[in-house]
C-alpha atoms as a PDB file:
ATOM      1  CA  UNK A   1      11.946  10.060   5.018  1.00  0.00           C
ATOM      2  CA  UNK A   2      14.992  10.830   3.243  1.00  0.00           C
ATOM      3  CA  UNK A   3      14.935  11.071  -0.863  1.00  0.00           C
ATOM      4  CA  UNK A   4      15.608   7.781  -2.355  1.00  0.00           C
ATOM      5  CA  UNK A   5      17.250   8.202  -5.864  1.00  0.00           C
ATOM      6  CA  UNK A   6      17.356   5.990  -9.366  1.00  0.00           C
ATOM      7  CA  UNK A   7      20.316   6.804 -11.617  1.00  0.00           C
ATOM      8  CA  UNK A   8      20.146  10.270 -12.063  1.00  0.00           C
ATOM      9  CA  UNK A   9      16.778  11.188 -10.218  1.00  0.00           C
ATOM     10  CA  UNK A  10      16.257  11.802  -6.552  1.00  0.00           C
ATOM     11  CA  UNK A  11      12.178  11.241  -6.001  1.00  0.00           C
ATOM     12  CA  UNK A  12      10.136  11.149  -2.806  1.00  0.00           C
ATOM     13  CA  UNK A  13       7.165   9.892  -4.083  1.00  0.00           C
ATOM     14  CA  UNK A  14       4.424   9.016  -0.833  1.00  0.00           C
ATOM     15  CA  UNK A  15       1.152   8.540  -1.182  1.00  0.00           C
ATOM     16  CA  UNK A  16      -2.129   8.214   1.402  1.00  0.00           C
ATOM     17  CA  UNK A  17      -4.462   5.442  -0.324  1.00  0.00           C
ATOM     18  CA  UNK A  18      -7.735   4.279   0.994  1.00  0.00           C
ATOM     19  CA  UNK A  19      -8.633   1.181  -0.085  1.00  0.00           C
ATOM     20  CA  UNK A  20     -12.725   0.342  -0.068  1.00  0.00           C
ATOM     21  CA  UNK A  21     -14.352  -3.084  -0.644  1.00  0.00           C
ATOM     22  CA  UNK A  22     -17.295  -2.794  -2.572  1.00  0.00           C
ATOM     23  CA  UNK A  23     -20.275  -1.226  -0.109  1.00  0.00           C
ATOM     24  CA  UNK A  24     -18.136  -0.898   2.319  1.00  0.00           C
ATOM     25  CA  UNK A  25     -19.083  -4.655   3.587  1.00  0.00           C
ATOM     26  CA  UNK A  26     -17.079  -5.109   6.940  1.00  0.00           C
ATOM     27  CA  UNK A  27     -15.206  -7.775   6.355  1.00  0.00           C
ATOM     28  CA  UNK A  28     -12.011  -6.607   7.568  1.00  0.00           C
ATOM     29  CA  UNK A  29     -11.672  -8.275  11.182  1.00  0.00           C
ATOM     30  CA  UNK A  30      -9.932 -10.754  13.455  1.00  0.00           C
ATOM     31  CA  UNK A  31      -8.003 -13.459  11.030  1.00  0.00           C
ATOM     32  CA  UNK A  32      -9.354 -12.395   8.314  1.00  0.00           C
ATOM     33  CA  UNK A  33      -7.536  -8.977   9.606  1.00  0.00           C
ATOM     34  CA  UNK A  34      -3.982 -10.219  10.734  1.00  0.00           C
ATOM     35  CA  UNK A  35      -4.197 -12.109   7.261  1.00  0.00           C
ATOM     36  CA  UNK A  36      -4.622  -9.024   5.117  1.00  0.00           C
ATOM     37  CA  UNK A  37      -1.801  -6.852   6.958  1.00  0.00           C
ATOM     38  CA  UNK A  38       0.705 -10.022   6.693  1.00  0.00           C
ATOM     39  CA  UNK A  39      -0.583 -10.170   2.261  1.00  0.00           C
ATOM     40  CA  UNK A  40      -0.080  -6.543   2.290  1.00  0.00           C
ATOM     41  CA  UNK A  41       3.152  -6.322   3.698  1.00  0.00           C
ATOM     42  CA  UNK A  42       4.696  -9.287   1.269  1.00  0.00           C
ATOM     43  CA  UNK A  43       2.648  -7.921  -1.617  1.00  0.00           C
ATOM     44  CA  UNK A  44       4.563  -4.320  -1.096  1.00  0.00           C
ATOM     45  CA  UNK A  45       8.014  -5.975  -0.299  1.00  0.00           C
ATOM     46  CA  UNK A  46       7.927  -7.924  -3.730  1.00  0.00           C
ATOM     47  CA  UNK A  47       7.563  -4.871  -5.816  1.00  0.00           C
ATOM     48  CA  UNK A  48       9.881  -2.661  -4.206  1.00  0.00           C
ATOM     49  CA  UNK A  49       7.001  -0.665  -2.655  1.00  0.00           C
ATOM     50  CA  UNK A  50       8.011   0.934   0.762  1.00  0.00           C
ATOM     51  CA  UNK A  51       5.053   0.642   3.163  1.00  0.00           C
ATOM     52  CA  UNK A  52       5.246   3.362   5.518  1.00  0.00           C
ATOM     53  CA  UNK A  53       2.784   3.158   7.756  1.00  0.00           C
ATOM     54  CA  UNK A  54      -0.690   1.084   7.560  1.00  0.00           C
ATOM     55  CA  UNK A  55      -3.731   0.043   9.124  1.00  0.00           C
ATOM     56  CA  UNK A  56      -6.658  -1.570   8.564  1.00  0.00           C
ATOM     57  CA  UNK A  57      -9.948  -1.062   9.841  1.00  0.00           C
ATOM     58  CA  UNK A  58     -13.343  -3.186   9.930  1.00  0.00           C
ATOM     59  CA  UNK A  59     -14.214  -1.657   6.497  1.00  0.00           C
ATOM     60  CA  UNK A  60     -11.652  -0.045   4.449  1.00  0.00           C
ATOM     61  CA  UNK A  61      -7.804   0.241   4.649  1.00  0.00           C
ATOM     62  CA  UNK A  62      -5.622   3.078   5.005  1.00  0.00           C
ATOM     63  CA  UNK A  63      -1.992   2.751   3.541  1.00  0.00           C
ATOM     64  CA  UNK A  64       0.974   5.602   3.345  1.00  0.00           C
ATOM     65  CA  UNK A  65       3.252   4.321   0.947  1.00  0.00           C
ATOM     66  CA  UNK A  66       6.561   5.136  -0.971  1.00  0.00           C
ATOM     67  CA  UNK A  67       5.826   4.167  -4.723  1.00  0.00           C
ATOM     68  CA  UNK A  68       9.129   4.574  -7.146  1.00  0.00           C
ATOM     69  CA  UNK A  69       8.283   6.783  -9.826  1.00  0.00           C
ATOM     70  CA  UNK A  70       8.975   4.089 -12.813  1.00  0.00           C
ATOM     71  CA  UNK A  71       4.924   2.914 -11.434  1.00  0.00           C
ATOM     72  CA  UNK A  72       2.368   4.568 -11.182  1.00  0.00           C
ATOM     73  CA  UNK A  73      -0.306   4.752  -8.277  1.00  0.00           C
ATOM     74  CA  UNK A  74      -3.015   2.845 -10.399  1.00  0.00           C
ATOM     75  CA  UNK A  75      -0.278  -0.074 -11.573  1.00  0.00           C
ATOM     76  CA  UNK A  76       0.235  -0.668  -7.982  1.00  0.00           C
ATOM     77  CA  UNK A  77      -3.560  -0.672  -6.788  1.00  0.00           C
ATOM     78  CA  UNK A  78      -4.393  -2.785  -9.422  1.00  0.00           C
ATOM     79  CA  UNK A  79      -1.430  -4.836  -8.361  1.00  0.00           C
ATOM     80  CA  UNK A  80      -2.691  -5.131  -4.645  1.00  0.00           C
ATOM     81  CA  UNK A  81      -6.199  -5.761  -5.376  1.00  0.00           C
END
């Protein structure tokens, strides 16, 4: 991925997030599933957030995700939860 840049900054800033419900209840399947990926994606695309490269499993979700540096990793989990 090549550096993005903002003004006067040039900033690769990926990340590799994990995202957990609560005891690890599987939830995460079929619609419920295809559901998630297609809230995820628009969730991402409204903020400016590039999403990489995702997927999500039958109890937690993996993301790899370009977050500008004007937010900060907890901003944007708090933002997708």
């Amino acid at each position: 991925m090549d550096n993005q840049s903002i003004q006067h900054t040039r900033w690769n800033c990926t990340y590799h997030i994990v995202f957990i419900p609560k005891y690890r209840k599987k939830v995460m399947y079929g619609s419920n599933k295809k559901d998630l990926v297609e809230i995820i994606k628009k969730l991402c695309e409204m903020k400016g957030i590039q999403l990489i490269e995702g997927k999500v499993c039958v109890d937690h979700i993996h993301m790899y995700v370009a977050i500008p540096p004007k937010m900060s990793v907890s901003e944007v989990m708090s933002y997708l939860k």
